[in-house]
N, C-alpha and C. Protein backbone atom coordinates (compact mmCIF):
# COMPACT_ATOMS: atom_id res chain seq x y z
N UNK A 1 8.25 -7.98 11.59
CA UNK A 1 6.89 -7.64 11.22
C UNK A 1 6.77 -7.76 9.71
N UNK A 2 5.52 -8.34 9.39
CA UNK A 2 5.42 -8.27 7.99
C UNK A 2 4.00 -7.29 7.46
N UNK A 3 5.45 -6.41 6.28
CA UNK A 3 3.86 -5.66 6.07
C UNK A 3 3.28 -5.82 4.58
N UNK A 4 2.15 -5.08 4.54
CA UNK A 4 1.14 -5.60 3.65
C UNK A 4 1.60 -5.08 1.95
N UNK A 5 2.39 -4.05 1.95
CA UNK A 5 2.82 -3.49 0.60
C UNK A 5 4.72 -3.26 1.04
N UNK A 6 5.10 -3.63 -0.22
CA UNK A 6 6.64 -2.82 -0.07
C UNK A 6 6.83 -1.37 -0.36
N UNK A 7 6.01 0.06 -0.38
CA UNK A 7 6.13 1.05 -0.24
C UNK A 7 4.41 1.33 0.02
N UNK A 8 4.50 2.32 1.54
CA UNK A 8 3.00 2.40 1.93
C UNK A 8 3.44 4.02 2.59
N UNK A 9 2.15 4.55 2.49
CA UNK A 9 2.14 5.95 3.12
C UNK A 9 2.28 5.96 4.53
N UNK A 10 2.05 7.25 5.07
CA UNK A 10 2.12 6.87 6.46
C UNK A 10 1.14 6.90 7.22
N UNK A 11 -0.21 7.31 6.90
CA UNK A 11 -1.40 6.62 7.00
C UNK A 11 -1.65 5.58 7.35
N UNK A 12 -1.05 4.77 6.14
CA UNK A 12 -1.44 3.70 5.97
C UNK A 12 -0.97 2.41 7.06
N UNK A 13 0.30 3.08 7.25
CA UNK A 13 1.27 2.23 8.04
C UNK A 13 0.69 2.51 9.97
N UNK A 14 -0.14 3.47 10.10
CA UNK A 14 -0.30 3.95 11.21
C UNK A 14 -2.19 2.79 11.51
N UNK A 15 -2.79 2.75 10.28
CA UNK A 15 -4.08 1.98 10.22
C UNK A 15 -4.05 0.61 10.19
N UNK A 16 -3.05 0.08 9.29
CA UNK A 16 -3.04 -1.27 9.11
C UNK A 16 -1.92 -1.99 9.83
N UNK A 17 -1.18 -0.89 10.97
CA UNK A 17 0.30 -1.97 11.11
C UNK A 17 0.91 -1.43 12.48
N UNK A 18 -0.20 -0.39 12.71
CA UNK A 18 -0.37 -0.07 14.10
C UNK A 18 0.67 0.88 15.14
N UNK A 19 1.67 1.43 14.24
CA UNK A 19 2.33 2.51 14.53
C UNK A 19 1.73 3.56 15.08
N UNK A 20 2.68 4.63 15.89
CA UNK A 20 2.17 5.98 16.07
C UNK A 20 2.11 6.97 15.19
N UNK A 21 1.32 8.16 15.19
CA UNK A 21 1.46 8.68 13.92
C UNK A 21 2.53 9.83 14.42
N UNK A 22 3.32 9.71 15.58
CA UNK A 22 4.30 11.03 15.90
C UNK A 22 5.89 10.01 15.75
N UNK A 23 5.22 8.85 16.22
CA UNK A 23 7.01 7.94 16.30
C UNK A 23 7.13 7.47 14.73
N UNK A 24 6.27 7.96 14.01
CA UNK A 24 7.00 7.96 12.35
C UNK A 24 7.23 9.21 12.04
N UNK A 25 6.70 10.09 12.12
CA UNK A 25 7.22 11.37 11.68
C UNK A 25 8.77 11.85 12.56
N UNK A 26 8.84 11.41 13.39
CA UNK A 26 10.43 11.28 14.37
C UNK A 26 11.24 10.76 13.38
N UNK A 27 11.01 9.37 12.96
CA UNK A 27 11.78 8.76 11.91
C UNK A 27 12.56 9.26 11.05
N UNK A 28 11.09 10.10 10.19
CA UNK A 28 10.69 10.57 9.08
C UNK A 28 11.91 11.58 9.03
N UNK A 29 12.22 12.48 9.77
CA UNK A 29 12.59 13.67 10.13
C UNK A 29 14.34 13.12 10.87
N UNK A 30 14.65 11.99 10.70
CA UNK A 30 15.87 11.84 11.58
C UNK A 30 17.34 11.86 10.10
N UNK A 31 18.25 12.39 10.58
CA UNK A 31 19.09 12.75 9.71
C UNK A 31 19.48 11.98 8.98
N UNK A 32 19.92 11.97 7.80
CA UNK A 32 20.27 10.51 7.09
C UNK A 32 19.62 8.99 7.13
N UNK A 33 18.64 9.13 7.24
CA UNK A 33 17.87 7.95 7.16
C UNK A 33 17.42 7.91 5.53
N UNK A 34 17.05 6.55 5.30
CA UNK A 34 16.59 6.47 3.54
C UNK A 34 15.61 5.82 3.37
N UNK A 35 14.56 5.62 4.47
CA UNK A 35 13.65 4.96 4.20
C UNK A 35 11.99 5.17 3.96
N UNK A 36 12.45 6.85 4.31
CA UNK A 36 11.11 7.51 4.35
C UNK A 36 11.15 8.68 3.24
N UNK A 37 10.54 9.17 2.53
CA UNK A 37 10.54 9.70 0.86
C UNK A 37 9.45 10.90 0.82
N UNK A 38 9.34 12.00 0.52
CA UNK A 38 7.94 12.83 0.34
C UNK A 38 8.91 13.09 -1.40
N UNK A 39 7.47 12.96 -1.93
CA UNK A 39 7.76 13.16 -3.56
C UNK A 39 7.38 14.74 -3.82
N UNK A 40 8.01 15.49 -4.83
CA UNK A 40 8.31 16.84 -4.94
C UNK A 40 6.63 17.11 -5.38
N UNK A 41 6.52 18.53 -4.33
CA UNK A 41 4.85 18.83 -4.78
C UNK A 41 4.34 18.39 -3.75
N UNK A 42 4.61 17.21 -3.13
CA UNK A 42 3.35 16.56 -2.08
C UNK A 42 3.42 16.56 -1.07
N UNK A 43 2.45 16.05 0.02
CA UNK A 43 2.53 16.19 1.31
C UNK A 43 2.44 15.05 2.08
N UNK A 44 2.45 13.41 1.01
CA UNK A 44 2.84 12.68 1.68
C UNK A 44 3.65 12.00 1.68
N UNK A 45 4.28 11.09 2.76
CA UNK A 45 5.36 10.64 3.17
C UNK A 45 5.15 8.99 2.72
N UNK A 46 6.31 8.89 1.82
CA UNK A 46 5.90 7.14 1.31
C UNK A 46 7.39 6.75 2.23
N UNK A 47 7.00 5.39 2.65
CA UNK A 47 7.89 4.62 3.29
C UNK A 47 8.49 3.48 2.86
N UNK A 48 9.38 3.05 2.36
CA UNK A 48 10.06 1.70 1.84
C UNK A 48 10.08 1.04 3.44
N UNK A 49 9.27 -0.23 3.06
CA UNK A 49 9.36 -1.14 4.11
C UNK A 49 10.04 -1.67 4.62
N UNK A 50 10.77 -2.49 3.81
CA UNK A 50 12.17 -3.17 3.87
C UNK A 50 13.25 -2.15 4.49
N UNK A 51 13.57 -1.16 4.37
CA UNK A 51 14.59 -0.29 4.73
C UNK A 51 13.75 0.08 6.17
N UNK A 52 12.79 0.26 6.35
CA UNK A 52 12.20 0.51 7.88
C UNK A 52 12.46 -0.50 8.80
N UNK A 53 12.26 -1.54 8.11
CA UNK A 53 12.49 -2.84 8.78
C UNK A 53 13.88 -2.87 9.65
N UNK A 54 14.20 -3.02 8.64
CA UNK A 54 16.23 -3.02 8.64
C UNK A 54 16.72 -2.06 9.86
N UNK A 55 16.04 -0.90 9.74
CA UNK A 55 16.20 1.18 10.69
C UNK A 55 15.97 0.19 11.85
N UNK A 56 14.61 -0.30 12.02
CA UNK A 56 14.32 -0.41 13.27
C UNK A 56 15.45 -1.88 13.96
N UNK A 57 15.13 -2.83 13.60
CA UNK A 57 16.46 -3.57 14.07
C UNK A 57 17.73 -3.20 14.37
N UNK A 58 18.00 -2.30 13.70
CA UNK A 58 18.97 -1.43 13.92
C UNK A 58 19.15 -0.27 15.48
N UNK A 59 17.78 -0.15 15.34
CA UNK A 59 17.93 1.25 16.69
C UNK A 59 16.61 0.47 17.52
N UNK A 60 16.86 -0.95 17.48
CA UNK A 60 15.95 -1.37 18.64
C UNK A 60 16.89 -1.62 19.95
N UNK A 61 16.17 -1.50 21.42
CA UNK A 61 16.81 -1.22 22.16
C UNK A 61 17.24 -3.09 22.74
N UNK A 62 18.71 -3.32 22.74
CA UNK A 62 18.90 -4.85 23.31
C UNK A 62 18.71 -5.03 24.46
């Protein structure tokens, strides 16, 4: 999949790229993962694309 920015909220990723907004927060929330970020103070969740990319190939089912 190609997406439209290399770091996007999760909003954003749920409007323009058609995700769920519960099967990213699963992600979001899974132990040692590095691809999902909340910056100190805030409440939203920025996502590096490229490293999502990579997660999901990774834990897609063969």
């Amino acid at each position: 999949m190609t997406y439209p920015r290399k770091v996007m909220k999760t909003m954003e990723l749920v409007r323009e790229c058609g995700y769920k907004y519960t099967y990213l927060l699963n992600l979001a929330h899974r132990p040692g993962q590095t691809y999902a970020r909340k910056l100190p103070g805030g409440r939203d969740i920025y996502w590096d694309t490229e490293k999502l990319e990579k997660a999901e190939i990774k834990h897609s089912v063969r």
